[in-house]
C-alpha atoms as a PDB file:
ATOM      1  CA  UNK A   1     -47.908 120.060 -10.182  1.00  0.00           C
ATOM      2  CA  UNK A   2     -46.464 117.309  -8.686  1.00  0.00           C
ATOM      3  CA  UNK A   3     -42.748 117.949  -7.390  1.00  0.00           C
ATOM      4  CA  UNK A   4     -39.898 114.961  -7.752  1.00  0.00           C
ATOM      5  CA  UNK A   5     -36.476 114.758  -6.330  1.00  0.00           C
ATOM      6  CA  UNK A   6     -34.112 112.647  -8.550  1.00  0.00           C
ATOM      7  CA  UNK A   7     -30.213 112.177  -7.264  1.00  0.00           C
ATOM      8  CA  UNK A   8     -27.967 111.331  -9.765  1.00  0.00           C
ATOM      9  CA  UNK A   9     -29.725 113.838 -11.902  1.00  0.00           C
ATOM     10  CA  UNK A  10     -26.728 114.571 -13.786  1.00  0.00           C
ATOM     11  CA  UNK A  11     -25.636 111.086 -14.479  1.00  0.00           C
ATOM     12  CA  UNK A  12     -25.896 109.162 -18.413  1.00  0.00           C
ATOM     13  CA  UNK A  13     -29.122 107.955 -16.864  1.00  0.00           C
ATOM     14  CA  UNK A  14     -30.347 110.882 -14.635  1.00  0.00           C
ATOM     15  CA  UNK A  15     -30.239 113.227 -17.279  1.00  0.00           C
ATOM     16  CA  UNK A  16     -32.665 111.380 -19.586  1.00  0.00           C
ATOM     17  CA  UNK A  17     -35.380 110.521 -16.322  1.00  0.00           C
ATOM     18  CA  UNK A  18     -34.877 114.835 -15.917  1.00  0.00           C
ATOM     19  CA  UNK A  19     -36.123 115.148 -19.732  1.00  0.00           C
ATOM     20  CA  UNK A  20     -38.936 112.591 -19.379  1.00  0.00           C
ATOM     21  CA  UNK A  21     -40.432 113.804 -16.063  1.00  0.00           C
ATOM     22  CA  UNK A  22     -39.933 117.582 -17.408  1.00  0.00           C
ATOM     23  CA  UNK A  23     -41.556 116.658 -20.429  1.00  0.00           C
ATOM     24  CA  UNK A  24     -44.927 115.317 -18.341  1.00  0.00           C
ATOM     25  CA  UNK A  25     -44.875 118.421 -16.425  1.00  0.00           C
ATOM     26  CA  UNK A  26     -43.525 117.952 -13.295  1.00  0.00           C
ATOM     27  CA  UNK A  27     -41.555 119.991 -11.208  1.00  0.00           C
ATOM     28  CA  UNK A  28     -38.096 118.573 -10.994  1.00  0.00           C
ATOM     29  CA  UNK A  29     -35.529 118.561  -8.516  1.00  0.00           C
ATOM     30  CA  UNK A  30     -32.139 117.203  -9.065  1.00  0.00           C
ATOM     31  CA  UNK A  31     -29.430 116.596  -5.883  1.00  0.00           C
ATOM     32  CA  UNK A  32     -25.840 117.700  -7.032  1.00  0.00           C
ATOM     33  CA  UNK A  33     -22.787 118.406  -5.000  1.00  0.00           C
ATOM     34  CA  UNK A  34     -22.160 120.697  -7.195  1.00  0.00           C
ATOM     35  CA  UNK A  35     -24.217 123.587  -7.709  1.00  0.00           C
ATOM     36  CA  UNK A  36     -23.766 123.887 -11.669  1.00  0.00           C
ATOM     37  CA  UNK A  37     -25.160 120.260 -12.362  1.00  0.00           C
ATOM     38  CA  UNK A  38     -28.216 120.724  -9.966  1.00  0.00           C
ATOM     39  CA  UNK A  39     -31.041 122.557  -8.477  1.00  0.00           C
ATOM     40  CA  UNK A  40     -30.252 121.999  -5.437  1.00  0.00           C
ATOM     41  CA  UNK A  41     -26.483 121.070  -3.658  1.00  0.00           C
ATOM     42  CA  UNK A  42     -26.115 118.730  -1.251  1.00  0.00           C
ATOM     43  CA  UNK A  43     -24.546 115.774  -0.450  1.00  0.00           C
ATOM     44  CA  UNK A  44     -26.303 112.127  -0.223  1.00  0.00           C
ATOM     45  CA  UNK A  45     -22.976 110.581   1.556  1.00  0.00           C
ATOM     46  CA  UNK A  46     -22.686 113.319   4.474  1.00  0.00           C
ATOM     47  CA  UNK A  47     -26.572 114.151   4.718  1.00  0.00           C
ATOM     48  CA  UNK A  48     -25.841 118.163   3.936  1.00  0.00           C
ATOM     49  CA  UNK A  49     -28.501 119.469   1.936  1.00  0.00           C
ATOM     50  CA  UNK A  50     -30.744 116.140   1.456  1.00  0.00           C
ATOM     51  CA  UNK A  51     -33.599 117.618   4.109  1.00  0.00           C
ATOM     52  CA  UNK A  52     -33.865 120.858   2.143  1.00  0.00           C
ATOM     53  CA  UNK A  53     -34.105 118.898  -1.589  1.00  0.00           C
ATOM     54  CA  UNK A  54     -36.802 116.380   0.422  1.00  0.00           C
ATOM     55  CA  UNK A  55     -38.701 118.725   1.829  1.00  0.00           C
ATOM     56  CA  UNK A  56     -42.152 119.067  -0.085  1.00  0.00           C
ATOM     57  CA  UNK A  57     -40.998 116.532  -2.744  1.00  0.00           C
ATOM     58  CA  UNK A  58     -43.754 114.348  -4.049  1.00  0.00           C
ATOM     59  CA  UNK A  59     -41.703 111.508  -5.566  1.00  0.00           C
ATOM     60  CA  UNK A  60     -38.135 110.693  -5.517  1.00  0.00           C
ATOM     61  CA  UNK A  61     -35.897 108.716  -7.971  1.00  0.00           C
ATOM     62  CA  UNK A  62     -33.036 107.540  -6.933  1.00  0.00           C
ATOM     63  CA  UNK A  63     -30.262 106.781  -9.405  1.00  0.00           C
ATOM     64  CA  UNK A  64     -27.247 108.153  -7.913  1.00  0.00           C
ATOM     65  CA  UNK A  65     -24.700 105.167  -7.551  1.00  0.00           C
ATOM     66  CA  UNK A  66     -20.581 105.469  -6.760  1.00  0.00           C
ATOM     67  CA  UNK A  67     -19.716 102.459  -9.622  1.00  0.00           C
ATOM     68  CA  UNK A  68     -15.842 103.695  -9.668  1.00  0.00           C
ATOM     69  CA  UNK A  69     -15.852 103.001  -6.103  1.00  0.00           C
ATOM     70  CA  UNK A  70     -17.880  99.717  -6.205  1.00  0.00           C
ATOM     71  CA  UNK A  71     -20.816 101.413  -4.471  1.00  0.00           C
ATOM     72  CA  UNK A  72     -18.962 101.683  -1.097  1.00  0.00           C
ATOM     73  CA  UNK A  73     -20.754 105.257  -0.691  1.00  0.00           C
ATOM     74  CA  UNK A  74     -23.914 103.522  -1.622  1.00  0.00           C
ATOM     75  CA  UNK A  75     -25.203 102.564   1.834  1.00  0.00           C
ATOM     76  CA  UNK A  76     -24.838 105.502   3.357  1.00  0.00           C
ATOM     77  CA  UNK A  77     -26.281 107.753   0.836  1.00  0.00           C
ATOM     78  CA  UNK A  78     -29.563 105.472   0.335  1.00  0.00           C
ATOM     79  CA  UNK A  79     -29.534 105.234   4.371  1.00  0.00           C
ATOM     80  CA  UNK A  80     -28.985 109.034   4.550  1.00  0.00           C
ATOM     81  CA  UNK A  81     -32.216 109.662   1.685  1.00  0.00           C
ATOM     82  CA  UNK A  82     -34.342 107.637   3.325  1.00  0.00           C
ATOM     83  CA  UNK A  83     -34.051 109.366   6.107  1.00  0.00           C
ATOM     84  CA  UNK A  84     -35.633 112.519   4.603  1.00  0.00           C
ATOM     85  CA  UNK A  85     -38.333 110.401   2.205  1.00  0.00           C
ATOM     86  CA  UNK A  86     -41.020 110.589   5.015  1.00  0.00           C
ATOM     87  CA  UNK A  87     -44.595 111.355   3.885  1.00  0.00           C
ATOM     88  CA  UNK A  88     -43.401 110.779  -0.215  1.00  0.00           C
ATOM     89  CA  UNK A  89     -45.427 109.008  -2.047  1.00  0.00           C
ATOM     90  CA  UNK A  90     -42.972 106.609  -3.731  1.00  0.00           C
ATOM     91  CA  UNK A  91     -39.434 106.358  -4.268  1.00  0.00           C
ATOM     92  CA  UNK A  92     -37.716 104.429  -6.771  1.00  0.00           C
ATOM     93  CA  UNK A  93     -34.630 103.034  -6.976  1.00  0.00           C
ATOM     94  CA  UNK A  94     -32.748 101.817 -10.213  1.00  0.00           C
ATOM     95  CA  UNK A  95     -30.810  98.802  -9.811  1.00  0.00           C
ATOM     96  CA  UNK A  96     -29.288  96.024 -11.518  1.00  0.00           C
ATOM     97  CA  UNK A  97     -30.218  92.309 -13.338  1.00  0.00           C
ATOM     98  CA  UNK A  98     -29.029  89.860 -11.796  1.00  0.00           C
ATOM     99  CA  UNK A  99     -27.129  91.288  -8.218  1.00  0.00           C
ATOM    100  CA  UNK A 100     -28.635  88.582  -6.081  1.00  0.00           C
ATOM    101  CA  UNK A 101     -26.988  85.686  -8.489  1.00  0.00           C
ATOM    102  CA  UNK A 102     -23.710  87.315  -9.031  1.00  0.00           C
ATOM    103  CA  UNK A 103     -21.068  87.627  -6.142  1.00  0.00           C
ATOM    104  CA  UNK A 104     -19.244  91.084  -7.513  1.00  0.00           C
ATOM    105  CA  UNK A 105     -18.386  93.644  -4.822  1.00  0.00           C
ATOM    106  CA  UNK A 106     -20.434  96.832  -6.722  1.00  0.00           C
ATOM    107  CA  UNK A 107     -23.451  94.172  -7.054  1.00  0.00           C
ATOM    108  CA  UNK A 108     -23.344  92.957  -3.401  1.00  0.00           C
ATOM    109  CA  UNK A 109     -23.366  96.789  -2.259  1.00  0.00           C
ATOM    110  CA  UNK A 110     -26.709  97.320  -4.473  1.00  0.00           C
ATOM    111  CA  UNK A 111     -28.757  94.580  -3.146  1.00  0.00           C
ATOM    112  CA  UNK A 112     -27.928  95.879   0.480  1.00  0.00           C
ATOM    113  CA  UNK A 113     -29.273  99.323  -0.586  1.00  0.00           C
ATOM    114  CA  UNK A 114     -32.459  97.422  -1.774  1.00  0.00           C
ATOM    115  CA  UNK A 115     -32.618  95.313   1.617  1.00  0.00           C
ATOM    116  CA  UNK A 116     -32.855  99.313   3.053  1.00  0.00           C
ATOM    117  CA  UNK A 117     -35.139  99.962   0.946  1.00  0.00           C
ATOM    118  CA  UNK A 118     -37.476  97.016   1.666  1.00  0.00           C
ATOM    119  CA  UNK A 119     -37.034  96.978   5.048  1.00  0.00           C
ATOM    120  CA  UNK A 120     -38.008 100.900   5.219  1.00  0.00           C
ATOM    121  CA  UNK A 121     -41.341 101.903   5.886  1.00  0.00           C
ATOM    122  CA  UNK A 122     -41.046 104.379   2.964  1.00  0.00           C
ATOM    123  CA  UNK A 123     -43.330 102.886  -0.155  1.00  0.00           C
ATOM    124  CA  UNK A 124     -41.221 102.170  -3.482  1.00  0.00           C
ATOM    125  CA  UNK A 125     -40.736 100.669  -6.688  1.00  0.00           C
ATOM    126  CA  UNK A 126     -37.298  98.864  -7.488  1.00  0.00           C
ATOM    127  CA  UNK A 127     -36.544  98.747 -11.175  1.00  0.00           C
ATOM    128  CA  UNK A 128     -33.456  96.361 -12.097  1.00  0.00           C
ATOM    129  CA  UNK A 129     -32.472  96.739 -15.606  1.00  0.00           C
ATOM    130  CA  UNK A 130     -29.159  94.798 -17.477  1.00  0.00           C
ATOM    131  CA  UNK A 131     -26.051  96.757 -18.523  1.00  0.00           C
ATOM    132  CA  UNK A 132     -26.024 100.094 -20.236  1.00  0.00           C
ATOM    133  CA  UNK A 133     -24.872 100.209 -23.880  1.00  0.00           C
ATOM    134  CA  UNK A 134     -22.929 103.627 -22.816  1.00  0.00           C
ATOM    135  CA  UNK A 135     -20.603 101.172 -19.688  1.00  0.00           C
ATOM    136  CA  UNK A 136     -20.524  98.218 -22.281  1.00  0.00           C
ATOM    137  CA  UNK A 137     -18.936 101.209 -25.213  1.00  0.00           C
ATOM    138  CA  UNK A 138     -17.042 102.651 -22.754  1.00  0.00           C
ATOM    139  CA  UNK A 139     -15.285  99.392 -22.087  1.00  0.00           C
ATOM    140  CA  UNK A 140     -14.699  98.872 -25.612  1.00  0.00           C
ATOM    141  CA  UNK A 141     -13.382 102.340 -26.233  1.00  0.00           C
ATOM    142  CA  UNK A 142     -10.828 102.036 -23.723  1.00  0.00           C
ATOM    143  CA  UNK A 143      -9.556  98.962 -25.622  1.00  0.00           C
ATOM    144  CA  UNK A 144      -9.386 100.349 -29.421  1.00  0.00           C
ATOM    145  CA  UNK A 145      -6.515 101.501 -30.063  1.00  0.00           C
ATOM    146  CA  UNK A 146      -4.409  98.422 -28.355  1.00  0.00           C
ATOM    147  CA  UNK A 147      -2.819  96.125 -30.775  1.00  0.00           C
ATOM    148  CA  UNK A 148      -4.356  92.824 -29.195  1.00  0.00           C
ATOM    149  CA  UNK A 149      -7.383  93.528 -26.804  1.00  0.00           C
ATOM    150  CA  UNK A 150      -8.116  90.288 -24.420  1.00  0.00           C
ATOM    151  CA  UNK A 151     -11.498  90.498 -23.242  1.00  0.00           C
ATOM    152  CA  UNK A 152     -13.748  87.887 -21.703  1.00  0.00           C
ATOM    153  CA  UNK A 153     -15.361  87.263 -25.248  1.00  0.00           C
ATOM    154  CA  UNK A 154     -17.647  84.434 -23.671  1.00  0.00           C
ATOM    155  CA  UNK A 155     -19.641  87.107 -21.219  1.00  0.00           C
ATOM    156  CA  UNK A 156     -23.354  87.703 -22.130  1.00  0.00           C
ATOM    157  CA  UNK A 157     -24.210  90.940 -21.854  1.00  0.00           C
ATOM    158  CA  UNK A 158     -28.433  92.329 -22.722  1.00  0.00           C
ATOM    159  CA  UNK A 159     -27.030  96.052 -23.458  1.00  0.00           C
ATOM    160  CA  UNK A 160     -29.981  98.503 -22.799  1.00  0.00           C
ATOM    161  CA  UNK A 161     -30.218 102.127 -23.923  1.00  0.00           C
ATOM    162  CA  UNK A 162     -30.214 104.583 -21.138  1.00  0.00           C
ATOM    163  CA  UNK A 163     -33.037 106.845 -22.884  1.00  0.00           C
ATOM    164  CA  UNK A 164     -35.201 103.217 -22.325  1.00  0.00           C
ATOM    165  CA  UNK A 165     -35.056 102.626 -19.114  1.00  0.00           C
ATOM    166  CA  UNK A 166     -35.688 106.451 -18.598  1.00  0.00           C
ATOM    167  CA  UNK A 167     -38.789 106.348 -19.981  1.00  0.00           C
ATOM    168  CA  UNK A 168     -39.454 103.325 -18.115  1.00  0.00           C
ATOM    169  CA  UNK A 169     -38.645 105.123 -14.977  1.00  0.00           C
ATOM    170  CA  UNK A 170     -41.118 107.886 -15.471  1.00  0.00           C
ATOM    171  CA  UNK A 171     -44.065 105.762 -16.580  1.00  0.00           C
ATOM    172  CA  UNK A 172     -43.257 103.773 -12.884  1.00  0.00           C
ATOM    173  CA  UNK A 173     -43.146 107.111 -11.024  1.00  0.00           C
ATOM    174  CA  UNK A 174     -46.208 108.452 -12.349  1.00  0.00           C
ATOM    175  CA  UNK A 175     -48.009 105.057 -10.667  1.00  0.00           C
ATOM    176  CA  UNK A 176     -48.762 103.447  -8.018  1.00  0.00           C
ATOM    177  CA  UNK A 177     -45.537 101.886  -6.036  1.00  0.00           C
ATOM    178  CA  UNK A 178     -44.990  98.233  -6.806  1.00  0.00           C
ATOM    179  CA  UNK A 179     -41.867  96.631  -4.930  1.00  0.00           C
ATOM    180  CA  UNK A 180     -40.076  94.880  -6.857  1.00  0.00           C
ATOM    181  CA  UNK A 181     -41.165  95.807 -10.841  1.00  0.00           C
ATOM    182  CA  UNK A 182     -40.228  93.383 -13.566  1.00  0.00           C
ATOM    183  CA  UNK A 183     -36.726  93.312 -15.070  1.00  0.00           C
ATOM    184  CA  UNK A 184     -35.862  95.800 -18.008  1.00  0.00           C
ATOM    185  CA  UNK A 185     -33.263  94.802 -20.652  1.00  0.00           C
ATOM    186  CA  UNK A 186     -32.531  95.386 -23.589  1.00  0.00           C
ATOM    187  CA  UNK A 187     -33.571  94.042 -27.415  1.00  0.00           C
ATOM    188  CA  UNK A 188     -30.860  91.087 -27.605  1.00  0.00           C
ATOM    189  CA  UNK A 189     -28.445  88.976 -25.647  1.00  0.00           C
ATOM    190  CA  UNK A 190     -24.931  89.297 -27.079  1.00  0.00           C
ATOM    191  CA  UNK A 191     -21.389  87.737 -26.033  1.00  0.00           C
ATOM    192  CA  UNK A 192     -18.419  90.561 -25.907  1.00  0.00           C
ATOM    193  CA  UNK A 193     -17.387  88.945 -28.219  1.00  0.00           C
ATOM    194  CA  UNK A 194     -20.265  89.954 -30.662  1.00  0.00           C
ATOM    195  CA  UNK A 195     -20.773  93.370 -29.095  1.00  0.00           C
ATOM    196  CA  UNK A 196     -17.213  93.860 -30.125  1.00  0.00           C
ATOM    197  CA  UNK A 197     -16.807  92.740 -33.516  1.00  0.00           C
ATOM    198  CA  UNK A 198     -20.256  95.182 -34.182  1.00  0.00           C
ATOM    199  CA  UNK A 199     -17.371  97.817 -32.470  1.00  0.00           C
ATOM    200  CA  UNK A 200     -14.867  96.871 -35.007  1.00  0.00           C
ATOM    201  CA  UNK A 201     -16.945  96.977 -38.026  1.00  0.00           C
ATOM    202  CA  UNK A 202     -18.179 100.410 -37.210  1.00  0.00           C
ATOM    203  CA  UNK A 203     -15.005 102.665 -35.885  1.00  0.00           C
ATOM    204  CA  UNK A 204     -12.109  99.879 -36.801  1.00  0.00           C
ATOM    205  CA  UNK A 205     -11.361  98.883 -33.767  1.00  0.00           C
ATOM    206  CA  UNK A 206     -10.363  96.816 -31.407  1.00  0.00           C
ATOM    207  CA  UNK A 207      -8.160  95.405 -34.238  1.00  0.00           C
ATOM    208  CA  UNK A 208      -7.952  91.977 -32.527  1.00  0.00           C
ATOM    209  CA  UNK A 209      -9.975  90.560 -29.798  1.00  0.00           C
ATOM    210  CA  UNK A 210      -8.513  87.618 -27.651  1.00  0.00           C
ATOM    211  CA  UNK A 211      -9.927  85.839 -25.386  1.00  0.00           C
ATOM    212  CA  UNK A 212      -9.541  86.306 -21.778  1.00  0.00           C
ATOM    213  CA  UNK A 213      -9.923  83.220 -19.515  1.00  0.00           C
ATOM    214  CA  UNK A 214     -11.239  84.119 -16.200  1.00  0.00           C
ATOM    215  CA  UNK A 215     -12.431  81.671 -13.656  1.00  0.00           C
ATOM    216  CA  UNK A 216     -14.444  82.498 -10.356  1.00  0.00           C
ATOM    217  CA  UNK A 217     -18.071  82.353  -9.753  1.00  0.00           C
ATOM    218  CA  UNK A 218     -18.667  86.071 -10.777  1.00  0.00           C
ATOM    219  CA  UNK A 219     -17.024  84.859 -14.420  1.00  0.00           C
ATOM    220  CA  UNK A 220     -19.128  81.940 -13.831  1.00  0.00           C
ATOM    221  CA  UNK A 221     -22.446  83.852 -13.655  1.00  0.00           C
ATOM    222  CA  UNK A 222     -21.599  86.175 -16.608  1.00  0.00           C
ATOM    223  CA  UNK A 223     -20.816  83.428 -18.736  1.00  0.00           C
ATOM    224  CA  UNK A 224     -24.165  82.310 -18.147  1.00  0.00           C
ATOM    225  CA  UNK A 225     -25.867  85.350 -18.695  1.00  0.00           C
ATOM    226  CA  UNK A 226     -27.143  85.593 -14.797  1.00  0.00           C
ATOM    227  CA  UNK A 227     -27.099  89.157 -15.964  1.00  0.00           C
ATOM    228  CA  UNK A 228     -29.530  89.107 -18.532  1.00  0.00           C
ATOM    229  CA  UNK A 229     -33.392  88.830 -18.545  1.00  0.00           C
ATOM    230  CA  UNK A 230     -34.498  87.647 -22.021  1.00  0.00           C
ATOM    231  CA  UNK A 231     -37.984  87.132 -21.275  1.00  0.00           C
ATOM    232  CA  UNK A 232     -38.036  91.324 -20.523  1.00  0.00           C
ATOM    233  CA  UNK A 233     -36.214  92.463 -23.386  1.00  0.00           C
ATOM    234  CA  UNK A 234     -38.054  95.247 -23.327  1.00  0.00           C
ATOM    235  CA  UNK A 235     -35.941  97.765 -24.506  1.00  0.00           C
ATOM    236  CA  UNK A 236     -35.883  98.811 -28.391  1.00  0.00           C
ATOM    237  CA  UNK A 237     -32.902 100.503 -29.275  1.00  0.00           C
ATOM    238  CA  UNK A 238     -30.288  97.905 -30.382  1.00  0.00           C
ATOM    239  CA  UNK A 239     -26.226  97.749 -29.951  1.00  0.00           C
ATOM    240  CA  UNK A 240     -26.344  98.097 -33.391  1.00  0.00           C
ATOM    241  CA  UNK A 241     -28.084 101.305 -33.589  1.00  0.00           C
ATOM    242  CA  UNK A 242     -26.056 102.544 -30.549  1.00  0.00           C
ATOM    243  CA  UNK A 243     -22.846 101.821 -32.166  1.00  0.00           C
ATOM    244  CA  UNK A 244     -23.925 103.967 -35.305  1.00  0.00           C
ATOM    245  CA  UNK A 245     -24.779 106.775 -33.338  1.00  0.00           C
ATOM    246  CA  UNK A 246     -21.370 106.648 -31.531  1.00  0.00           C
ATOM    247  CA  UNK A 247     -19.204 110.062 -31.827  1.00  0.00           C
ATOM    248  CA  UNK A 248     -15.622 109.202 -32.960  1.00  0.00           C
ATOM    249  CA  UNK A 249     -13.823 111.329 -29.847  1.00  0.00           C
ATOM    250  CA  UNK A 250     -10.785 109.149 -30.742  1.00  0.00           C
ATOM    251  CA  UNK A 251      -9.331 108.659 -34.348  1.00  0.00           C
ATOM    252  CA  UNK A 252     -10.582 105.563 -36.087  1.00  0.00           C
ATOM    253  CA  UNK A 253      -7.800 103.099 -36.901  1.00  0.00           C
ATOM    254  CA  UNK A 254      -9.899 102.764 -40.327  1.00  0.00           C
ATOM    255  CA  UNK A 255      -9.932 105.089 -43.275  1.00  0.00           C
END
């Protein structure tokens, strides 16, 4: 039985690579600080506990990322895993469309972890993939209830379900390491603006969408869809479908 160490375990993401690898019979591992959302507690930022959830692992996925603090953690924690991924037969680490084209602080901290990652001695697979649906719904949720919601209605987004690129993670995993795999996105290229009316028409809200001018090279690079990958739309759940499937935890402003 082949044993695999996955941080962020817990996460929208994590959870569904847990289910796939459990499902092909491995023996999984998953790096919490806390002990409730884990097998094993530690912390990737200090270094506590990473040796102890290495040691013996097979494989490691790493999809543990600090996006509410623009990945400033990032570095260290990837710094501090590799560390203890000596003698593991691959490690791969999920990353992001389009970070070496657009000049956003999160995205600048995830190509450095890559350049670690590269430049390490450890063998490994880096899988980018384009935006979840669940950040792109989470934006749009926050937004619903306002009278007039300006958003950047011009921004291309190539939403991707999380259970997708899961599955994509565990067929990598299960091979050989590769580098740098293809790009993973999702079935279509949308605007915000287009994700968001397919919001409206399902839970009634935003009730108007303005748009937001922004200027900047990151506004630039969004507007052009330096985000997306449309010749690996690979993913097959659509925003439609997502949307559908969204619980109403807030009131609808419909009906």
């Amino acid at each position: 039985m082949t044993t695999v160490l996955v941080t962020g375990g817990s996460g929208a993401l994590g959870q569904h690579i847990v289910t796939g690898l459990r499902g092909n019979g491995h023996d999984v591992r998953v790096l919490s600080r806390r002990a409730s959302a884990g097998t094993h507690v530690g912390d990737l930022t200090t270094g506590e506990g990473v040796r102890e959830a290495a040691a013996g692992a097979d494989l490691i996925v790493h999809a543990a990322s600090d996006f509410r603090r623009f990945g400033k953690p990032d570095l260290a924690q990837t710094r501090n895993l590799l560390a203890e991924s000596k003698g593991v037969r691959q490690l791969l680490y999920v990353s992001i469309v389009g970070i070496d084209r657009i000049p956003f602080r999160y995205y600048r901290n995830k190509l450095a972890c890559e350049d670690l990652i590269t430049e390490s001695d450890v063998p490994h697979t880096i899988l980018r993939a384009t935006q979840f649906h669940d950040l792109i719904g989470a934006v749009l949720r926050g937004v619903e209830r306002l009278p007039v919601s300006p958003l950047p209605l011009d921004f291309r987004f190539q939403p991707v379900a999380t259970e997708d690129v899961a599955a994509r993670v565990v067929e990598l995993i299960d091979g050989e390491p590769v580098g740098h795999a293809a790009d993973f996105g999702g079935p279509e290229v949308l605007t915000l603006g287009q994700l968001a009316e397919a919001w409206r028409e399902r839970r009634g809200g935003p009730r108007r969408v303005v748009r937001l001018p922004m200027t900047g090279k990151v506004a630039c690079a969004f507007r052009a869809g330096d985000n997306t990958c449309p010749n690996h739309a690979d993913g097959t759940r659509t925003w439609a479908q997502y949307v559908a499937d969204v619980p109403d935890r807030v009131y609808r402003l419909r009906g």
